[in-house]
N, C-alpha and C. Protein backbone atom coordinates (compact mmCIF):
# COMPACT_ATOMS: atom_id res chain seq x y z
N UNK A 1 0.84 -1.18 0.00
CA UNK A 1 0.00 0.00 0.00
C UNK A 1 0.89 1.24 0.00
N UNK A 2 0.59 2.14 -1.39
CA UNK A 2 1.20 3.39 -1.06
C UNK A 2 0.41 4.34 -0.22
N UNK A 3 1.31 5.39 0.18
CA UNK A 3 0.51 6.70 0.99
C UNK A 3 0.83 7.69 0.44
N UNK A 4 0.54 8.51 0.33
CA UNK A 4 1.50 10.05 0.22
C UNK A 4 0.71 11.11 -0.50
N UNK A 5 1.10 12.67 -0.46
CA UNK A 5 1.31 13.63 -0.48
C UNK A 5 0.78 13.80 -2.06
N UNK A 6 0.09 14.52 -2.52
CA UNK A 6 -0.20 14.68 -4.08
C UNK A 6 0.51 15.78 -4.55
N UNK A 7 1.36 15.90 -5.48
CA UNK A 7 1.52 17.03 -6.59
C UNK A 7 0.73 16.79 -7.84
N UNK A 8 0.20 18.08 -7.83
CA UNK A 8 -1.16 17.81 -8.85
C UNK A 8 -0.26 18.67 -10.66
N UNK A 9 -0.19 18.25 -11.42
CA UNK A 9 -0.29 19.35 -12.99
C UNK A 9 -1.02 18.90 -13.64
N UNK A 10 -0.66 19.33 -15.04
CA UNK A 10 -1.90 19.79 -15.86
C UNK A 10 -1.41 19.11 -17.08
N UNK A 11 -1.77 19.25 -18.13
CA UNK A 11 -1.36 18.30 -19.35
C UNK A 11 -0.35 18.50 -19.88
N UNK A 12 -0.08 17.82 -20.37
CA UNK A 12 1.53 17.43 -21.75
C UNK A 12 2.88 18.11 -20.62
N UNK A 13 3.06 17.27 -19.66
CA UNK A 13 4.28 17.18 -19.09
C UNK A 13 5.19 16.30 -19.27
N UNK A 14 6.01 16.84 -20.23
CA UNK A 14 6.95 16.68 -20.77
C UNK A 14 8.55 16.72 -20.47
N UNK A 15 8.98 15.42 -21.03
CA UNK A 15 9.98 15.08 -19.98
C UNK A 15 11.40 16.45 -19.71
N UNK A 16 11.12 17.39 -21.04
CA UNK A 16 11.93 18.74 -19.88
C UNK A 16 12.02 19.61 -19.39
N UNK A 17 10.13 18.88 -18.70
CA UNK A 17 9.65 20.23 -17.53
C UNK A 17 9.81 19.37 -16.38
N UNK A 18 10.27 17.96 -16.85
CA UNK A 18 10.56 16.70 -15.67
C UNK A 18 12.10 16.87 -15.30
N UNK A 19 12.93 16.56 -16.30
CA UNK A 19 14.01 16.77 -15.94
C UNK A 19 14.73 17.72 -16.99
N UNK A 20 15.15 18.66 -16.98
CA UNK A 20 15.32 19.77 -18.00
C UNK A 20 16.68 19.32 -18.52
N UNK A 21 16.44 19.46 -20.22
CA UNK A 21 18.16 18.78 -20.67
C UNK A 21 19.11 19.06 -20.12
N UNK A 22 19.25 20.61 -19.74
CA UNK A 22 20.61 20.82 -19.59
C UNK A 22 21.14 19.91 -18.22
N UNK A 23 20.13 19.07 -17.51
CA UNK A 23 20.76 17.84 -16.71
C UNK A 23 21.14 16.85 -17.13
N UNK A 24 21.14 16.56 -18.72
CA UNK A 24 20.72 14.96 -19.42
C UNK A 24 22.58 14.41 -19.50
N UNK A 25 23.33 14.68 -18.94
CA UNK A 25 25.10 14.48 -19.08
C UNK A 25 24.97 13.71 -17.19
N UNK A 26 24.10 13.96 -16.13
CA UNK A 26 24.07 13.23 -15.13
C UNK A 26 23.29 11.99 -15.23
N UNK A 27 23.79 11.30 -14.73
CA UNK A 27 23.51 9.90 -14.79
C UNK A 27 23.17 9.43 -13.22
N UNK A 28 23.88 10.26 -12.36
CA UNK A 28 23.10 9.46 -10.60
C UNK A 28 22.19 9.84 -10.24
N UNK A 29 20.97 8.98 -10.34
CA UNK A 29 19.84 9.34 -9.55
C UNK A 29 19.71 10.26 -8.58
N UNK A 30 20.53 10.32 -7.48
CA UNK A 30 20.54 11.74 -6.53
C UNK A 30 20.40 12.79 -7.24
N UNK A 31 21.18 12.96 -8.14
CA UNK A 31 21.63 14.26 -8.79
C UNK A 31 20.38 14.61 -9.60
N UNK A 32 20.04 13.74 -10.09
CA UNK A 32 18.61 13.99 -11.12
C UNK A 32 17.30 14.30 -10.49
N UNK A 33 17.23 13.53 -9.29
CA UNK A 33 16.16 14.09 -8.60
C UNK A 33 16.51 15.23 -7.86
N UNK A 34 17.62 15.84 -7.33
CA UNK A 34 17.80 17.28 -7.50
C UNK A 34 16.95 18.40 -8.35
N UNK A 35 16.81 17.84 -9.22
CA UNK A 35 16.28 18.90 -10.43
C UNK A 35 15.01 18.48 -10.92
N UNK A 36 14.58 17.68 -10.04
CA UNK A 36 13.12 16.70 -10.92
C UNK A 36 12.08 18.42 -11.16
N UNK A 37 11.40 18.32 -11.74
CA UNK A 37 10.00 19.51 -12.22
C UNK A 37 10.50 20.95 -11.93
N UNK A 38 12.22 21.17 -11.65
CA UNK A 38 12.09 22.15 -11.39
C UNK A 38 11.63 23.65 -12.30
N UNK A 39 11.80 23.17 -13.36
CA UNK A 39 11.54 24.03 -14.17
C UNK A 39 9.92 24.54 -14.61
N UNK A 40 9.21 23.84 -14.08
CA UNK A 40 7.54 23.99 -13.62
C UNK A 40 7.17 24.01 -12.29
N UNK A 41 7.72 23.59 -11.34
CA UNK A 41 7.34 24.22 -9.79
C UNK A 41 8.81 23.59 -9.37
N UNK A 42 9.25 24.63 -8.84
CA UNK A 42 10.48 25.20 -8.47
C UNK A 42 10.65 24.58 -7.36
N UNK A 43 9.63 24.94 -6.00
CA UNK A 43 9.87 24.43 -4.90
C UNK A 43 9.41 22.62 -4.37
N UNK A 44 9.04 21.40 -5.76
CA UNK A 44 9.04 20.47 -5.82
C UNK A 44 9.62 19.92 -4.68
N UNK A 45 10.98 19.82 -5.41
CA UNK A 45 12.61 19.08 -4.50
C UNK A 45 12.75 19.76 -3.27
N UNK A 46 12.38 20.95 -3.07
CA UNK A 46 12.18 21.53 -1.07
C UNK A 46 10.73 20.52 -0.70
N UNK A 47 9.64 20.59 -1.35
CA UNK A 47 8.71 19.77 -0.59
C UNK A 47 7.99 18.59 -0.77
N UNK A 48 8.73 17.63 -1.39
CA UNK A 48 8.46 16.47 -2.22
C UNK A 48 9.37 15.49 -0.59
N UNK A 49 8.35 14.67 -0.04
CA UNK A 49 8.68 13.56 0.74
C UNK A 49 8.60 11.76 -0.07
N UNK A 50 9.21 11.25 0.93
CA UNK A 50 9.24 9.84 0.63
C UNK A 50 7.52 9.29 0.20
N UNK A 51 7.50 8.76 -0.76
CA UNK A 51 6.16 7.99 -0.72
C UNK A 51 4.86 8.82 -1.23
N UNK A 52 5.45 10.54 -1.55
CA UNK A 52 4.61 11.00 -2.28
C UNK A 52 4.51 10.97 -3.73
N UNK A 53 2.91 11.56 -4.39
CA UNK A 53 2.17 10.72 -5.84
C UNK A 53 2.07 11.44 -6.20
N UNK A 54 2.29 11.91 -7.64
CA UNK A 54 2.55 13.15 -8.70
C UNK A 54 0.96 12.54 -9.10
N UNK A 55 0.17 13.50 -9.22
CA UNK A 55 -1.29 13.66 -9.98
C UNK A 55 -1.09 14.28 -11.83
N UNK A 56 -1.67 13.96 -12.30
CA UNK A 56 -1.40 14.83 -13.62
C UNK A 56 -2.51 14.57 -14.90
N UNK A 57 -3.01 15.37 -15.69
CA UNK A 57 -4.28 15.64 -16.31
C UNK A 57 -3.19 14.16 -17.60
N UNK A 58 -3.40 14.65 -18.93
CA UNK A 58 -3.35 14.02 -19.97
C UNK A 58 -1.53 13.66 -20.53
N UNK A 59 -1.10 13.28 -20.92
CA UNK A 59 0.19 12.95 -21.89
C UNK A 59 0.74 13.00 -21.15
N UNK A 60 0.80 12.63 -19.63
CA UNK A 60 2.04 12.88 -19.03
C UNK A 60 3.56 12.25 -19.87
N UNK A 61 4.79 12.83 -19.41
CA UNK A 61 5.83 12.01 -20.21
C UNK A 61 5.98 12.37 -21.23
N UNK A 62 5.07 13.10 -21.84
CA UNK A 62 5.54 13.39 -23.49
C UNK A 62 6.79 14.26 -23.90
N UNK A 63 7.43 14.16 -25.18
CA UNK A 63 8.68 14.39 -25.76
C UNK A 63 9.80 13.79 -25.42
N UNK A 64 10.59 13.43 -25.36
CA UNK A 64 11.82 12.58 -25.51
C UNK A 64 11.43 11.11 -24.62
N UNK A 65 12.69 10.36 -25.63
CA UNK A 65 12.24 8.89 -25.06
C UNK A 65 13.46 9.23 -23.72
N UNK A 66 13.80 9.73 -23.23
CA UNK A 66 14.86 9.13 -22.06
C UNK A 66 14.35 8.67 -20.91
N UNK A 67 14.91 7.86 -20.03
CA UNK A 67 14.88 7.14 -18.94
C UNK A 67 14.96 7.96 -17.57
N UNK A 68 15.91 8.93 -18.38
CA UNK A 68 15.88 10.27 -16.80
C UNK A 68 15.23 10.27 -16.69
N UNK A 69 13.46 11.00 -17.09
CA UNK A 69 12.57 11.11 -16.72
C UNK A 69 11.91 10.38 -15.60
N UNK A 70 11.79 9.49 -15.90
CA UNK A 70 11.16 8.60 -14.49
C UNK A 70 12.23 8.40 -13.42
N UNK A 71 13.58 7.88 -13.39
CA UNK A 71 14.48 8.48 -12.68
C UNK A 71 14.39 8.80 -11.85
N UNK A 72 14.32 10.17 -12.61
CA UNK A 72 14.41 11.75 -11.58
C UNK A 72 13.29 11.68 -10.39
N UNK A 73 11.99 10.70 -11.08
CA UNK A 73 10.85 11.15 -10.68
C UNK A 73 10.81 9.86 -9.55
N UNK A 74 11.31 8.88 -9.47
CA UNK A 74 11.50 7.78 -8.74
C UNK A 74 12.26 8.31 -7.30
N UNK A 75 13.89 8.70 -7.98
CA UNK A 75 14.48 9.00 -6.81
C UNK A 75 14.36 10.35 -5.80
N UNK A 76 13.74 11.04 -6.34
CA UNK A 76 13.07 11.95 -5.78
C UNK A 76 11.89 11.79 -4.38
N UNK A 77 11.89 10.56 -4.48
CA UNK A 77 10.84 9.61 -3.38
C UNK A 77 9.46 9.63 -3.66
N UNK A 78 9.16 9.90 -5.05
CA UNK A 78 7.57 9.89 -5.50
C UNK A 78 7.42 8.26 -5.45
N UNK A 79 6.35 7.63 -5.06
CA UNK A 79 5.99 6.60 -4.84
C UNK A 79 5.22 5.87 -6.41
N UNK A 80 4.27 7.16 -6.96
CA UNK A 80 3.83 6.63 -7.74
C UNK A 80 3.33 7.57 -8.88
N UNK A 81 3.36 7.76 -9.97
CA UNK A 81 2.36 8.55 -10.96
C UNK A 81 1.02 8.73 -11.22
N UNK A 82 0.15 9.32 -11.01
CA UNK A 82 -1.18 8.94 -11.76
C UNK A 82 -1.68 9.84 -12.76
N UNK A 83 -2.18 9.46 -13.82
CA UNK A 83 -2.76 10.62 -14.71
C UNK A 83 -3.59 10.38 -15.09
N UNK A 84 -4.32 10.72 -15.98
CA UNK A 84 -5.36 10.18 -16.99
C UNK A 84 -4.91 9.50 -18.26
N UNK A 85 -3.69 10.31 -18.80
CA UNK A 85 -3.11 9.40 -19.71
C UNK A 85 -1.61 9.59 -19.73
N UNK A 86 -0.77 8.50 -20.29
CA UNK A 86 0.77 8.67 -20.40
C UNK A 86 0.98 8.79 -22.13
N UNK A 87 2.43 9.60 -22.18
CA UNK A 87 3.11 9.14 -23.34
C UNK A 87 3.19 7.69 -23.49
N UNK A 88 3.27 7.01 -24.33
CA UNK A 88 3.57 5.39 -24.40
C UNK A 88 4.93 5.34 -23.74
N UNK A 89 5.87 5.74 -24.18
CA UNK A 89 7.45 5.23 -23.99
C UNK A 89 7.78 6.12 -22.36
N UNK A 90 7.10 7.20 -21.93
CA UNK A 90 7.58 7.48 -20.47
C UNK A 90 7.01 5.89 -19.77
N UNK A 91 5.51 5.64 -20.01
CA UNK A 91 5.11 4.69 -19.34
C UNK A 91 5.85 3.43 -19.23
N UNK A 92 6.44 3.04 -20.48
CA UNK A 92 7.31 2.43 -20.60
C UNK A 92 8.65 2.42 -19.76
N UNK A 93 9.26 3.47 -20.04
CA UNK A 93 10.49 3.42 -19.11
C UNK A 93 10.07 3.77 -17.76
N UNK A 94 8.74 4.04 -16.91
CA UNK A 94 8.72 4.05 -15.91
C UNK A 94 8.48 2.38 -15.00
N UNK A 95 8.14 1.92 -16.08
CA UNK A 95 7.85 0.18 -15.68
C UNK A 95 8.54 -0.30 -15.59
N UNK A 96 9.64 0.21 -16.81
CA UNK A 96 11.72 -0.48 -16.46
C UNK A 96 12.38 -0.06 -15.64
N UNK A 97 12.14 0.83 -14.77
CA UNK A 97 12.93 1.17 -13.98
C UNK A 97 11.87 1.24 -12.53
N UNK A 98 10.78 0.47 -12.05
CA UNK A 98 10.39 0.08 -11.07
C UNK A 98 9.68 1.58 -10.83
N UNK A 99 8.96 2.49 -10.89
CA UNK A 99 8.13 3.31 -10.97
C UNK A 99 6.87 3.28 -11.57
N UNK A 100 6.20 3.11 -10.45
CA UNK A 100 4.49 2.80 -10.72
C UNK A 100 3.83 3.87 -11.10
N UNK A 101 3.23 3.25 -12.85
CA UNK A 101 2.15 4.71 -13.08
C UNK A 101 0.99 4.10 -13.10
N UNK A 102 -0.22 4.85 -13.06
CA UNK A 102 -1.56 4.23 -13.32
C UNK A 102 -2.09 5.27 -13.51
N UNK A 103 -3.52 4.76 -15.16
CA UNK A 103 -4.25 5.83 -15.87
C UNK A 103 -5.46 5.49 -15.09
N UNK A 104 -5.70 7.19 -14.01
CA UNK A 104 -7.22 6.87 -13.70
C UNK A 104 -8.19 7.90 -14.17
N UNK A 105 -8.63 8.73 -14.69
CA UNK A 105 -9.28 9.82 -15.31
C UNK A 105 -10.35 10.28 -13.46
N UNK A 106 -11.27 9.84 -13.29
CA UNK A 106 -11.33 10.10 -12.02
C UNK A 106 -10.90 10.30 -10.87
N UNK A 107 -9.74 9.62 -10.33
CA UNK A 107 -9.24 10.10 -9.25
C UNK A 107 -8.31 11.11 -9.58
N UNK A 108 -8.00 11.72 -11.00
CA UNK A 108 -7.07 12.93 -11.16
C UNK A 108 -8.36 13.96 -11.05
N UNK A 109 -9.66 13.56 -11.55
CA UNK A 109 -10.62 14.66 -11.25
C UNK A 109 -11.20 14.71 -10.08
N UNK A 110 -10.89 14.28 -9.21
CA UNK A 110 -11.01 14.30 -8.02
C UNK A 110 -10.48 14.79 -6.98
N UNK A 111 -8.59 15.20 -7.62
CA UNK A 111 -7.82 15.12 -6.65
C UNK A 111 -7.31 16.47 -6.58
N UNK A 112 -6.78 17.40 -5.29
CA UNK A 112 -5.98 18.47 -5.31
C UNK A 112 -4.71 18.22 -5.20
N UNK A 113 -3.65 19.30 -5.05
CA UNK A 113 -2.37 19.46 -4.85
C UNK A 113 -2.57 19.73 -3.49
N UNK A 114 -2.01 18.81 -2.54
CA UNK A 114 -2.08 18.39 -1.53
C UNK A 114 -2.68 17.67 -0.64
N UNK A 115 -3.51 16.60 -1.53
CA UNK A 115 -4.40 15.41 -0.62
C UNK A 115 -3.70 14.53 -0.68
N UNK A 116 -4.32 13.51 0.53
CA UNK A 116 -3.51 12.27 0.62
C UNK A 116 -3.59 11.68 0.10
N UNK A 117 -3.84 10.42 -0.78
CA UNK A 117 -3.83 9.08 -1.22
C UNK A 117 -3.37 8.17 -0.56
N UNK A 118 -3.92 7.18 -0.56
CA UNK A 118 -3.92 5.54 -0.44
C UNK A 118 -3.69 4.62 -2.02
N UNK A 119 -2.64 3.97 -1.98
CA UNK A 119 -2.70 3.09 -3.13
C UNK A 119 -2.11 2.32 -3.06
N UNK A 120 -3.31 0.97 -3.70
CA UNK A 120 -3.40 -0.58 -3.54
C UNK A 120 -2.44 -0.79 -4.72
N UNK A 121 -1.76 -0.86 -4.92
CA UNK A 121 -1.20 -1.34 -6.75
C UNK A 121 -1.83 -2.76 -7.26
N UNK A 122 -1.78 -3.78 -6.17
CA UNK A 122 -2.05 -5.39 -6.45
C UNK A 122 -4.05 -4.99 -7.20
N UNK A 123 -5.02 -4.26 -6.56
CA UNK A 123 -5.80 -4.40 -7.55
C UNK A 123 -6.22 -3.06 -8.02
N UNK A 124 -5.48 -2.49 -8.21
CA UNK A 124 -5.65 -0.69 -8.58
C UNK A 124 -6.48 0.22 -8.01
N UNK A 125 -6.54 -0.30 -6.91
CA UNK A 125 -7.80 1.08 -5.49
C UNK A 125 -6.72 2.05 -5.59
N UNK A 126 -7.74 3.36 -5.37
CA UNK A 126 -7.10 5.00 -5.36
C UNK A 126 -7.75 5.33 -4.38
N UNK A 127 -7.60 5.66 -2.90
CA UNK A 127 -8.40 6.84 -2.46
C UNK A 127 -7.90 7.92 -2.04
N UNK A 128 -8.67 8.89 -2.09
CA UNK A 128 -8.79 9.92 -1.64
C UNK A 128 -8.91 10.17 -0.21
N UNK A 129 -8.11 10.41 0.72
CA UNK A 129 -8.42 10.21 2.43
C UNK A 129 -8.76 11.78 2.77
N UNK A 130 -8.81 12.64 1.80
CA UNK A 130 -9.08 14.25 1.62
C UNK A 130 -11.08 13.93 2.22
N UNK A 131 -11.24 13.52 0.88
CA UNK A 131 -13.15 13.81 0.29
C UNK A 131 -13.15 12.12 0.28
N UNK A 132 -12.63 10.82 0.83
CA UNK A 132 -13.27 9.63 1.05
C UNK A 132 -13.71 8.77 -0.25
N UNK A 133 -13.39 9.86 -1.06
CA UNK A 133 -13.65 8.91 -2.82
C UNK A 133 -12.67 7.89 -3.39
N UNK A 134 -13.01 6.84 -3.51
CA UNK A 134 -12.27 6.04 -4.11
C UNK A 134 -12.50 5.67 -5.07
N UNK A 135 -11.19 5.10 -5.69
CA UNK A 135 -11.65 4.50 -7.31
C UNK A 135 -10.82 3.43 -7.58
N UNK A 136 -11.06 3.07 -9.27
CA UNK A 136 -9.91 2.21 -9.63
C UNK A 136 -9.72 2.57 -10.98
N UNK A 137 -8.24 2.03 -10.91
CA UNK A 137 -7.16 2.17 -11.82
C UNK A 137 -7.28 0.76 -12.49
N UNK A 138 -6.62 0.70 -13.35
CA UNK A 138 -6.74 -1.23 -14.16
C UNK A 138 -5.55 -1.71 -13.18
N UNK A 139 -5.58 -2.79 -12.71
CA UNK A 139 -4.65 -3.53 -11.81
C UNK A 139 -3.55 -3.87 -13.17
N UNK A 140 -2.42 -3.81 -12.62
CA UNK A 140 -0.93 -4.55 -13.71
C UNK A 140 -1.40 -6.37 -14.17
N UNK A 141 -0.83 -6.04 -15.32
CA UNK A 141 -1.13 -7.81 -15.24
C UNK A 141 0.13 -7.83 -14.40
N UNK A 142 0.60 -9.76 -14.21
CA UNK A 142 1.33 -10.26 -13.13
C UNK A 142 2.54 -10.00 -13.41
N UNK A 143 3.54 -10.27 -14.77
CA UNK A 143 4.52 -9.82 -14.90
C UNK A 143 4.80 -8.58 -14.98
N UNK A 144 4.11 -7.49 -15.00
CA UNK A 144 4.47 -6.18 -15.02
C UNK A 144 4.56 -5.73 -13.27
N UNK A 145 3.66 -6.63 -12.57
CA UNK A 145 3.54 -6.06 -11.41
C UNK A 145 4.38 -6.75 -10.56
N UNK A 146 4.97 -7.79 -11.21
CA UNK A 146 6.64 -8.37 -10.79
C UNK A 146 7.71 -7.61 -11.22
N UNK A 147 7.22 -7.16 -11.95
CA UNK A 147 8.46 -5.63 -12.67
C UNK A 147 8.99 -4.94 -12.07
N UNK A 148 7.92 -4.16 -11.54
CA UNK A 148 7.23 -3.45 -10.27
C UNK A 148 7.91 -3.41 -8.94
N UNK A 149 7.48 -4.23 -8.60
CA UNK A 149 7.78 -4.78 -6.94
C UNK A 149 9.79 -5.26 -6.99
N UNK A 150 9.73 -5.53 -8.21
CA UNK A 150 11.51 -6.20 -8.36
C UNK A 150 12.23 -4.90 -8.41
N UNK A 151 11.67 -3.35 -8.40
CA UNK A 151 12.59 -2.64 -8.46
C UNK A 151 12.69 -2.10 -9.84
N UNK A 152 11.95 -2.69 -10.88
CA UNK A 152 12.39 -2.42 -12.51
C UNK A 152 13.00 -4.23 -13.15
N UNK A 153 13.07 -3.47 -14.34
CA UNK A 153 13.61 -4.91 -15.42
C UNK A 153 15.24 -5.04 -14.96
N UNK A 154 15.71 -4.45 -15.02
CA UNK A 154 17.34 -4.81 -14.16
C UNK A 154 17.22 -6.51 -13.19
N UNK A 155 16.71 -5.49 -12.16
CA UNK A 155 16.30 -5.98 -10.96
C UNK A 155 15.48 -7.45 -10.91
N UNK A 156 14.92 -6.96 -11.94
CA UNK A 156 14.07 -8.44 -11.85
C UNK A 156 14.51 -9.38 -12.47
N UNK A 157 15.25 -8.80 -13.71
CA UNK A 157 16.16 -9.38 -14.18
C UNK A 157 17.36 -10.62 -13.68
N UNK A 158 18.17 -9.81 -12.68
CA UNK A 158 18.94 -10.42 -11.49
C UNK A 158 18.95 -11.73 -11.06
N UNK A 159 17.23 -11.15 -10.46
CA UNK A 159 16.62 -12.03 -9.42
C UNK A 159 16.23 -13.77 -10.34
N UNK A 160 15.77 -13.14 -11.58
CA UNK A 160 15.71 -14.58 -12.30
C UNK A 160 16.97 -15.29 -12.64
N UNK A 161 18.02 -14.48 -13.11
CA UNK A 161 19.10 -15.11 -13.45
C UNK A 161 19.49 -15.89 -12.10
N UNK A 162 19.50 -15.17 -11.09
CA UNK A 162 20.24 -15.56 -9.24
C UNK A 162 19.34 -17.13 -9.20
N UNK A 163 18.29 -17.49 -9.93
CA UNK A 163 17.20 -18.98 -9.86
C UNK A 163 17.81 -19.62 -10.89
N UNK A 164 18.37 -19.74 -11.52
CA UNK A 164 19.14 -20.76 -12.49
C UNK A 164 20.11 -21.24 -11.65
């Protein structure tokens, strides 16, 4: 079960209002989540805790395929994404690198910049502990949500090879 803190935006966030190029030469996660959204809310990285959930209207992820993006947005201690919809390939590289997104169109219309959430990942419950509304998200099928839980494809990777 996740918990946490909502940062709410608005559509077509794009990966360099996520992580702005002129960071794209760092490669350590610390460093990248340093700079996660700063370039769309500034004071993010001052008030972004462990286990908090970025809210976001439509395309989240859109423009460049890089991996920083989720990254930034992982090590930064966001727990999880939600939007209404993703770029294909952020969604993508957020699944490879163990960062949970889920498309819910209701609980982003539901939600402010600064309510709590509750989230089930195993069958996609969202609530709202603000206004008591809950919803659902489509649950992962099983290998994605072994993806997931392993940390990313690396990771899970590992762990299968470490069973041979």
């Amino acid at each position: 079960m996740l918990k946490g803190k909502v940062f709410k935006y608005g559509e077509n966030v794009d990966t360099d209002a996520i992580i702005p190029a002129r960071y794209l030469n760092v490669s350590e996660p610390s460093e990248l989540a340093r700079h996660c959204m700063e370039d769309i809310d500034l004071d993010f990285v001052k008030k972004v805790n462990m286990g908090d959930i970025i809210v976001a209207t439509t395309n989240f992820g859109c423009g460049s395929s890089r991996e920083h993006a989720p990254i930034a947005i992982k090590a930064s201690g966001v727990s999880c994404v939600i939007a209404k919809s993703f770029a294909r390939i952020f969604f993508r590289n957020a699944i490879n690198i163990g960062l949970p997104v889920l498309e819910c169109s209701e609980a982003v219309d539901n939600t402010n910049s600064g309510d709590i959430l509750e989230v089930d990942l195993s069958n996609g419950k969202i609530k709202n502990l603000n206004n008591g509304k809950e919803f659902t998200a489509e649950a992962y099928p099983d290998f994605m949500g072994e993806l997931i839980s392993a940390g990313g494809l690396i990771e899970y990777t590992k762990k299968r090879l470490e069973k041979k």
